[in-house]
C-alpha atoms as a PDB file:
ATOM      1  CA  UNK A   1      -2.602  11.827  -2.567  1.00  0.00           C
ATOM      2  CA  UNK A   2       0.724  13.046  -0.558  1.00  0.00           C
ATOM      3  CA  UNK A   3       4.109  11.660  -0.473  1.00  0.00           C
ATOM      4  CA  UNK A   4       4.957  10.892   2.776  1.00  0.00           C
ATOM      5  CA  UNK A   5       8.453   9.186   4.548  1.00  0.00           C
ATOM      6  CA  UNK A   6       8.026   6.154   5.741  1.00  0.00           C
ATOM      7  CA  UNK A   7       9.529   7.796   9.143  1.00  0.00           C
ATOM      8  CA  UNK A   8       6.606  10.039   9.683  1.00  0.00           C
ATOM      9  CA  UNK A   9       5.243   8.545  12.130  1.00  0.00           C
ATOM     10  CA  UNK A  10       1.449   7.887  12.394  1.00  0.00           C
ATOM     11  CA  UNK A  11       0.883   5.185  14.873  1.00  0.00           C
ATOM     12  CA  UNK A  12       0.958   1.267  14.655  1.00  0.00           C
ATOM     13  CA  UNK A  13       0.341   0.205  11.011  1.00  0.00           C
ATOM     14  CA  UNK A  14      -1.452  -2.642  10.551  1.00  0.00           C
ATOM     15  CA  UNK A  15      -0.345  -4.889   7.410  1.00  0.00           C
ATOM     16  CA  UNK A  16      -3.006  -5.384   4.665  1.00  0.00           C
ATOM     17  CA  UNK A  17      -0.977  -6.812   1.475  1.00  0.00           C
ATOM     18  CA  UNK A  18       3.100  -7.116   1.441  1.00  0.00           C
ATOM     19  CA  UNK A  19       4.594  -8.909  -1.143  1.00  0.00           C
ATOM     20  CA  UNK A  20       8.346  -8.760  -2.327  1.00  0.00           C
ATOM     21  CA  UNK A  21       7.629  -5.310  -4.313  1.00  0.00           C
ATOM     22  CA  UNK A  22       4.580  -3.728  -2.428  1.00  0.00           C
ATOM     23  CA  UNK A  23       3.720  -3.463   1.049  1.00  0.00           C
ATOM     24  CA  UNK A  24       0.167  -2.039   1.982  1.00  0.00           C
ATOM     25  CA  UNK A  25      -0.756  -0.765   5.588  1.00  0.00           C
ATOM     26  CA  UNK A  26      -3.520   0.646   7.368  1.00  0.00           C
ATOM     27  CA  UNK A  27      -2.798   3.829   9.759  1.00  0.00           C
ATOM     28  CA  UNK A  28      -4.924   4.496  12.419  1.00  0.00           C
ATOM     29  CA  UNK A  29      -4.570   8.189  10.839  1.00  0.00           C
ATOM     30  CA  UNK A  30      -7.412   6.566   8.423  1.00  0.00           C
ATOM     31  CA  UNK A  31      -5.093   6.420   5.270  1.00  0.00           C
ATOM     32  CA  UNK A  32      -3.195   3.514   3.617  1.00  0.00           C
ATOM     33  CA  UNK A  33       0.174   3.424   3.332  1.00  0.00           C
ATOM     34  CA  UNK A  34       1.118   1.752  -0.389  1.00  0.00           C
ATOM     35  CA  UNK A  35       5.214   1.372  -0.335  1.00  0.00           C
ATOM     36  CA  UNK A  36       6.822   0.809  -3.322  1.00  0.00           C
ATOM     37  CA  UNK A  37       9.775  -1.851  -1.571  1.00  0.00           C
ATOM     38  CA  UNK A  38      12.343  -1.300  -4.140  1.00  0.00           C
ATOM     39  CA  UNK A  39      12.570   2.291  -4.046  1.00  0.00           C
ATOM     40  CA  UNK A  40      11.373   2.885  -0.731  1.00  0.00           C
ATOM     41  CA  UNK A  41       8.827   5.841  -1.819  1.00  0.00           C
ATOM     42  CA  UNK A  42       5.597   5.545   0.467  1.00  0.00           C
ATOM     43  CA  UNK A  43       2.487   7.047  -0.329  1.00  0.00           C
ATOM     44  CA  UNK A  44      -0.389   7.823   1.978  1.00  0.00           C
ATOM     45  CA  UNK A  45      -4.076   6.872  -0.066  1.00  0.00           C
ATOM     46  CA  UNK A  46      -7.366   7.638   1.093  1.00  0.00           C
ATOM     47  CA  UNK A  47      -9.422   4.230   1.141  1.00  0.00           C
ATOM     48  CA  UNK A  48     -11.320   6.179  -1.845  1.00  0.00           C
ATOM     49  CA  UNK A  49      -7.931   6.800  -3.876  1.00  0.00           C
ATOM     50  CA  UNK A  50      -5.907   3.870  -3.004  1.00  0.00           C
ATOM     51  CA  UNK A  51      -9.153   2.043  -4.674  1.00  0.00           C
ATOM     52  CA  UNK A  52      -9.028   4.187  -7.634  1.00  0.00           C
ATOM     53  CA  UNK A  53      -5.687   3.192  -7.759  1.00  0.00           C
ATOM     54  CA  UNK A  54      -6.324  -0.191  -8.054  1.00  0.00           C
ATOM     55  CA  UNK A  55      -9.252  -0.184 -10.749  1.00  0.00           C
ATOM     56  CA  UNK A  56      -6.470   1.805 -12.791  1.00  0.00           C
ATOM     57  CA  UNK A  57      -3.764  -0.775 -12.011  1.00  0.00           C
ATOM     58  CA  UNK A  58      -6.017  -3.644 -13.218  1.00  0.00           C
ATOM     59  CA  UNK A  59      -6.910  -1.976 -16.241  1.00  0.00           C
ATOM     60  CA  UNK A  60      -3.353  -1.321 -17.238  1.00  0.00           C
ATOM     61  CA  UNK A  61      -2.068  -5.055 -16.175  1.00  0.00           C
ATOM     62  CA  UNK A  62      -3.099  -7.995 -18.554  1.00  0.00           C
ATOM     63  CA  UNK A  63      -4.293 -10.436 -16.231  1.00  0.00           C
ATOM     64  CA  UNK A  64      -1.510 -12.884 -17.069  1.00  0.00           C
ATOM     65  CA  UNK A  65       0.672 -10.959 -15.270  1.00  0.00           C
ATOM     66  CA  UNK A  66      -0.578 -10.170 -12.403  1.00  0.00           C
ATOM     67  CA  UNK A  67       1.587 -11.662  -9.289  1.00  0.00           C
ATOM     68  CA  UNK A  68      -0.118 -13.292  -6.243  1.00  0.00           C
ATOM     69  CA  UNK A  69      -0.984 -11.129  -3.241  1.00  0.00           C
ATOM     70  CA  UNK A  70       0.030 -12.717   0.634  1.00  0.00           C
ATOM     71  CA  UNK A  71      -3.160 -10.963   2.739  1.00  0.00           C
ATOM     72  CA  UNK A  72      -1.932 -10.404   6.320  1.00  0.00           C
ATOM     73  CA  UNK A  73      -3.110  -8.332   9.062  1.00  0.00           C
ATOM     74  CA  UNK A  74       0.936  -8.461  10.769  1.00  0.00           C
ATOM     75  CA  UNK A  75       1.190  -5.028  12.972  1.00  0.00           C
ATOM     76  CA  UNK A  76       4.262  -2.814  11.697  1.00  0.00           C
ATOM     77  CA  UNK A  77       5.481   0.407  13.117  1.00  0.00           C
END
């Protein structure tokens, strides 16, 4: 995992999952790019690690709790 500007550019980013606190592209580069909206702190995840990421995240969050995801393939650059 790398921390990475958001200004770095890659190439066209293609939306997977943005909702009003997390916003989830694909790169051409081959990585994911998992913003954090609030704070504006991108990270760049392997497909391996931004998976890893999630089992932990679901482990962590009672289900209850757990907000809906919008799925969306909307090009950003």
């Amino acid at each position: 995992m790398r921390a990475m500007s958001a200004k770095a550019g890659c190439g066209p980013h293609v939306t997977v999952v943005n909702t009003e606190h997390v916003r989830i592209a694909r790169c051409p580069c081959g990585m994911f790019h998992v913003t954090l909206v609030q704070s504006g702190v991108t990270v760049q995840l392997t497909g391996e690690r931004l998976a890893e990421l999630g089992r932990a995240i679901g482990v962590a969050t009672p289900p209850a709790e757990a907000a809906p995801v919008r799925l969306g393939t909307t090009p950003i650059n």
